[in-house]
C-alpha atoms as a PDB file:
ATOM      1  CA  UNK A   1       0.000   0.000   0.000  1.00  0.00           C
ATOM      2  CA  UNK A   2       1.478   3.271  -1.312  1.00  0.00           C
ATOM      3  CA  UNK A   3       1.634   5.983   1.990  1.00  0.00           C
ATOM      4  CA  UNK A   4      -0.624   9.361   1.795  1.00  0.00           C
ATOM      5  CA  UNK A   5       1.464  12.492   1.790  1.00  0.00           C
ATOM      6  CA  UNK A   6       0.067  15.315   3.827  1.00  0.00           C
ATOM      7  CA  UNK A   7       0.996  19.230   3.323  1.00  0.00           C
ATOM      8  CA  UNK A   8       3.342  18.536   6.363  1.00  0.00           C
ATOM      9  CA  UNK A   9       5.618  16.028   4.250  1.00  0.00           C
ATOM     10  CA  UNK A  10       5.768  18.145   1.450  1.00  0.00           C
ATOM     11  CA  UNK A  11       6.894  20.887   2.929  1.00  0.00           C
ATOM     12  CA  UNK A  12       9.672  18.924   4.558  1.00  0.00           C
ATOM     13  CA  UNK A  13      10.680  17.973   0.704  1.00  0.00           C
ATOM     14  CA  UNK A  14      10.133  21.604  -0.175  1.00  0.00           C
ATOM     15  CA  UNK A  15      12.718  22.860   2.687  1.00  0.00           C
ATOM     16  CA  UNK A  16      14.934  20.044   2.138  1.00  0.00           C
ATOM     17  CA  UNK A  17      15.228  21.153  -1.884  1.00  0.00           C
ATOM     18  CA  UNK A  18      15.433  25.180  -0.345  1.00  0.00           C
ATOM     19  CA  UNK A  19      19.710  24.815  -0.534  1.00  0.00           C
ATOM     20  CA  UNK A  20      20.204  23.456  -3.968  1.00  0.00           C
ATOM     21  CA  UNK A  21      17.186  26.747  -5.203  1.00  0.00           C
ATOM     22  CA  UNK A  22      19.321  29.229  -3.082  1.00  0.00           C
ATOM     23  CA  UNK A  23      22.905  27.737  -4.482  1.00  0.00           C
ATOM     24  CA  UNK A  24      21.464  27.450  -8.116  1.00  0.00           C
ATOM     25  CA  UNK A  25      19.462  30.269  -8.527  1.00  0.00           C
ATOM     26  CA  UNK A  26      21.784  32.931 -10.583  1.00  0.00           C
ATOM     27  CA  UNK A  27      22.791  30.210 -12.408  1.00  0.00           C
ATOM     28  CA  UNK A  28      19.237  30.220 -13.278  1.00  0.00           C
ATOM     29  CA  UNK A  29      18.665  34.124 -14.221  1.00  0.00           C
ATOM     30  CA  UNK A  30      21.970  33.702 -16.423  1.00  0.00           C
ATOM     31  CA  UNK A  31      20.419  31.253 -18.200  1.00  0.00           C
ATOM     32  CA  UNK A  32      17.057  32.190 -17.835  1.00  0.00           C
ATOM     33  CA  UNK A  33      15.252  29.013 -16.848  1.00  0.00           C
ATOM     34  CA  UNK A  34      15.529  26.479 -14.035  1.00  0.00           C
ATOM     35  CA  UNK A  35      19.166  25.148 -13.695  1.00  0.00           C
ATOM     36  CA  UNK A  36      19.306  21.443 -14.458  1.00  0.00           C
ATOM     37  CA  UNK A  37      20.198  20.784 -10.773  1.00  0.00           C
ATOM     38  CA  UNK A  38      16.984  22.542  -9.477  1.00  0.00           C
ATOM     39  CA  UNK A  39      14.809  20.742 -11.924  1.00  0.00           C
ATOM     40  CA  UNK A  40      16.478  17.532 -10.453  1.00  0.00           C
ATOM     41  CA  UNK A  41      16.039  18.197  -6.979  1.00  0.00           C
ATOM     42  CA  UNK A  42      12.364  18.613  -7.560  1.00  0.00           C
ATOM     43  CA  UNK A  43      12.394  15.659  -9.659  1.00  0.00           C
ATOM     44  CA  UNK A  44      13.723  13.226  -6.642  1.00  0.00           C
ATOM     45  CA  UNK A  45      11.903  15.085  -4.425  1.00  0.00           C
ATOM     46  CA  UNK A  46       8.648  13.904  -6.487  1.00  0.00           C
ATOM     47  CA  UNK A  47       7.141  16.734  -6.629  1.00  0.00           C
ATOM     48  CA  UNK A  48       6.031  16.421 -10.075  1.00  0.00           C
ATOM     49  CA  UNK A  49       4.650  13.836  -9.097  1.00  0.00           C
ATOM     50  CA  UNK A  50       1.369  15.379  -6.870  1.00  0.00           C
ATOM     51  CA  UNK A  51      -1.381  14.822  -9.168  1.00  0.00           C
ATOM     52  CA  UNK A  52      -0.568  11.496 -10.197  1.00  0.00           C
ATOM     53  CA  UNK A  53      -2.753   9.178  -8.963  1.00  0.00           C
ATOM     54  CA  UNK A  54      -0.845   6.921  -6.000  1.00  0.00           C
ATOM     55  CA  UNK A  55      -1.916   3.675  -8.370  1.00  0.00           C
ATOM     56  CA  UNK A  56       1.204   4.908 -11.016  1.00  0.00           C
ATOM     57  CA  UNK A  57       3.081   5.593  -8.208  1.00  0.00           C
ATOM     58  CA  UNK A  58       2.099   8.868  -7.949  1.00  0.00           C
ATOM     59  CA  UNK A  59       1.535  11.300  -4.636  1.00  0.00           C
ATOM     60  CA  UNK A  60      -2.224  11.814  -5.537  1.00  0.00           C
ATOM     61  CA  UNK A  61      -2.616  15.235  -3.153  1.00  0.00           C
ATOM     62  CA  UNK A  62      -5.950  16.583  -2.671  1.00  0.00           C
ATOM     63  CA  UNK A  63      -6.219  19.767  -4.298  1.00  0.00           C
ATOM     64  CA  UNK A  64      -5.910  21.956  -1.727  1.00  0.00           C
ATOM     65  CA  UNK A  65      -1.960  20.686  -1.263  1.00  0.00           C
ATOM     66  CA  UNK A  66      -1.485  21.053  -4.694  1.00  0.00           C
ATOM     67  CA  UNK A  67      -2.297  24.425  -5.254  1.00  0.00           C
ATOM     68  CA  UNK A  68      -0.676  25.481  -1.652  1.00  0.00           C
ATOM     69  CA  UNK A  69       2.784  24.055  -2.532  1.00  0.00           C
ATOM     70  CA  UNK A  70       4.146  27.005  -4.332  1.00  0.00           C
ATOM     71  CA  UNK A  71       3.170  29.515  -1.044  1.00  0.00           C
ATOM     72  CA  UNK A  72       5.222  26.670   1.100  1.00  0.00           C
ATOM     73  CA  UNK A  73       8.032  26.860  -0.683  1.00  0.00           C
ATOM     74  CA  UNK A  74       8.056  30.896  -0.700  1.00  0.00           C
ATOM     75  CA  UNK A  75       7.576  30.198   3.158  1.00  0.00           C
ATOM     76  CA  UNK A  76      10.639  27.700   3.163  1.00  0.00           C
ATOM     77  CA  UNK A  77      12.408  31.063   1.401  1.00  0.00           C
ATOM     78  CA  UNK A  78      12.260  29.968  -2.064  1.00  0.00           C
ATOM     79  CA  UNK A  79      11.943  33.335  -3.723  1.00  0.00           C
ATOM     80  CA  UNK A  80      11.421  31.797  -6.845  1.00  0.00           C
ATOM     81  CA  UNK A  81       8.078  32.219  -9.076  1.00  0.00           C
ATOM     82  CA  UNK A  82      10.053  29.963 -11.094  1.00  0.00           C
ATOM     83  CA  UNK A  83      10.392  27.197  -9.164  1.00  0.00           C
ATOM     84  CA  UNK A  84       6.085  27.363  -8.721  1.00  0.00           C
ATOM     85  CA  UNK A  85       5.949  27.900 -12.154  1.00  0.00           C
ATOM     86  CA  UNK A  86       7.898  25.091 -13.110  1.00  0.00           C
ATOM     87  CA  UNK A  87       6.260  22.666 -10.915  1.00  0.00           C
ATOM     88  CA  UNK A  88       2.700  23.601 -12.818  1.00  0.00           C
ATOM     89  CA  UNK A  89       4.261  22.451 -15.931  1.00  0.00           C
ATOM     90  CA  UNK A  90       5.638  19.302 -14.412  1.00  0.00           C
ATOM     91  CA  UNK A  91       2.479  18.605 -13.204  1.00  0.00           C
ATOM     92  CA  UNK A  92       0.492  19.117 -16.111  1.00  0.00           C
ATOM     93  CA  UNK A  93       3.384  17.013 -17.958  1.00  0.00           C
ATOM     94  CA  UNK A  94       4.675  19.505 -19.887  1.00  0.00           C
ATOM     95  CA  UNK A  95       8.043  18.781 -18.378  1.00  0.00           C
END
C-alpha cells in the first residue's frame, strides 16, 4: 500500500530542496530558466509527481496541497516564481 502524503511532508521535501534553489538560482537568471540541478532536486523530491494518482506511483494530493505548494516553498524562502511555475508544468506534464 502506497503511503498518503500530507501538506506537512511536502513541505519537509520543499525545505529540504530550499539549498540546492538558493545555491542554483543565478545560475538560473543567467540562463534564464531552471538550472538542471533545481529541476532535479524537484524531480527526486517527487514533486512532479502530486497529481498522479498513488496507483502509477504517484503522490495523488488533494487539491488543496497542490495548489498550496508554491506559497510553502516561498515560506521555506524559495523566492522563486520559477520554481512554482515550473512545478505547474511538471504537473500538467509539460516537463
Amino acid at each position: 500500500m502506497v503511503q498518503e502524503v500530507g501538506q506537512e511532508e511536502l513541505l519537509e521535501r520543499v525545505q529540504q530542496i530550499a539549498p540546492v534553489v538558493r545555491e542554483y538560482a543565478d545560475q538560473g537568471e543567467q540562463q534564464r530558466h531552471l538550472a538542471d540541478p533545481i529541476i532535479e532536486a524537484i524531480r527526486e523530491a517527487g514533486l512532479y509527481q502530486m497529481l498522479v494518482p498513488r496507483e502509477l506511483g504517484g503522490l495523488q494530493v488533494d487539491p488543496l496541497t497542490f495548489y498550496l505548494t508554491p506559497i510553502m516553498s516561498f515560506q521555506a524562502g524559495i523566492a522563486s516564481g520559477e520554481v512554482g511555475g515550473n512545478l505547474n508544468l511538471g504537473l500538467m506534464g509539460l516537463i
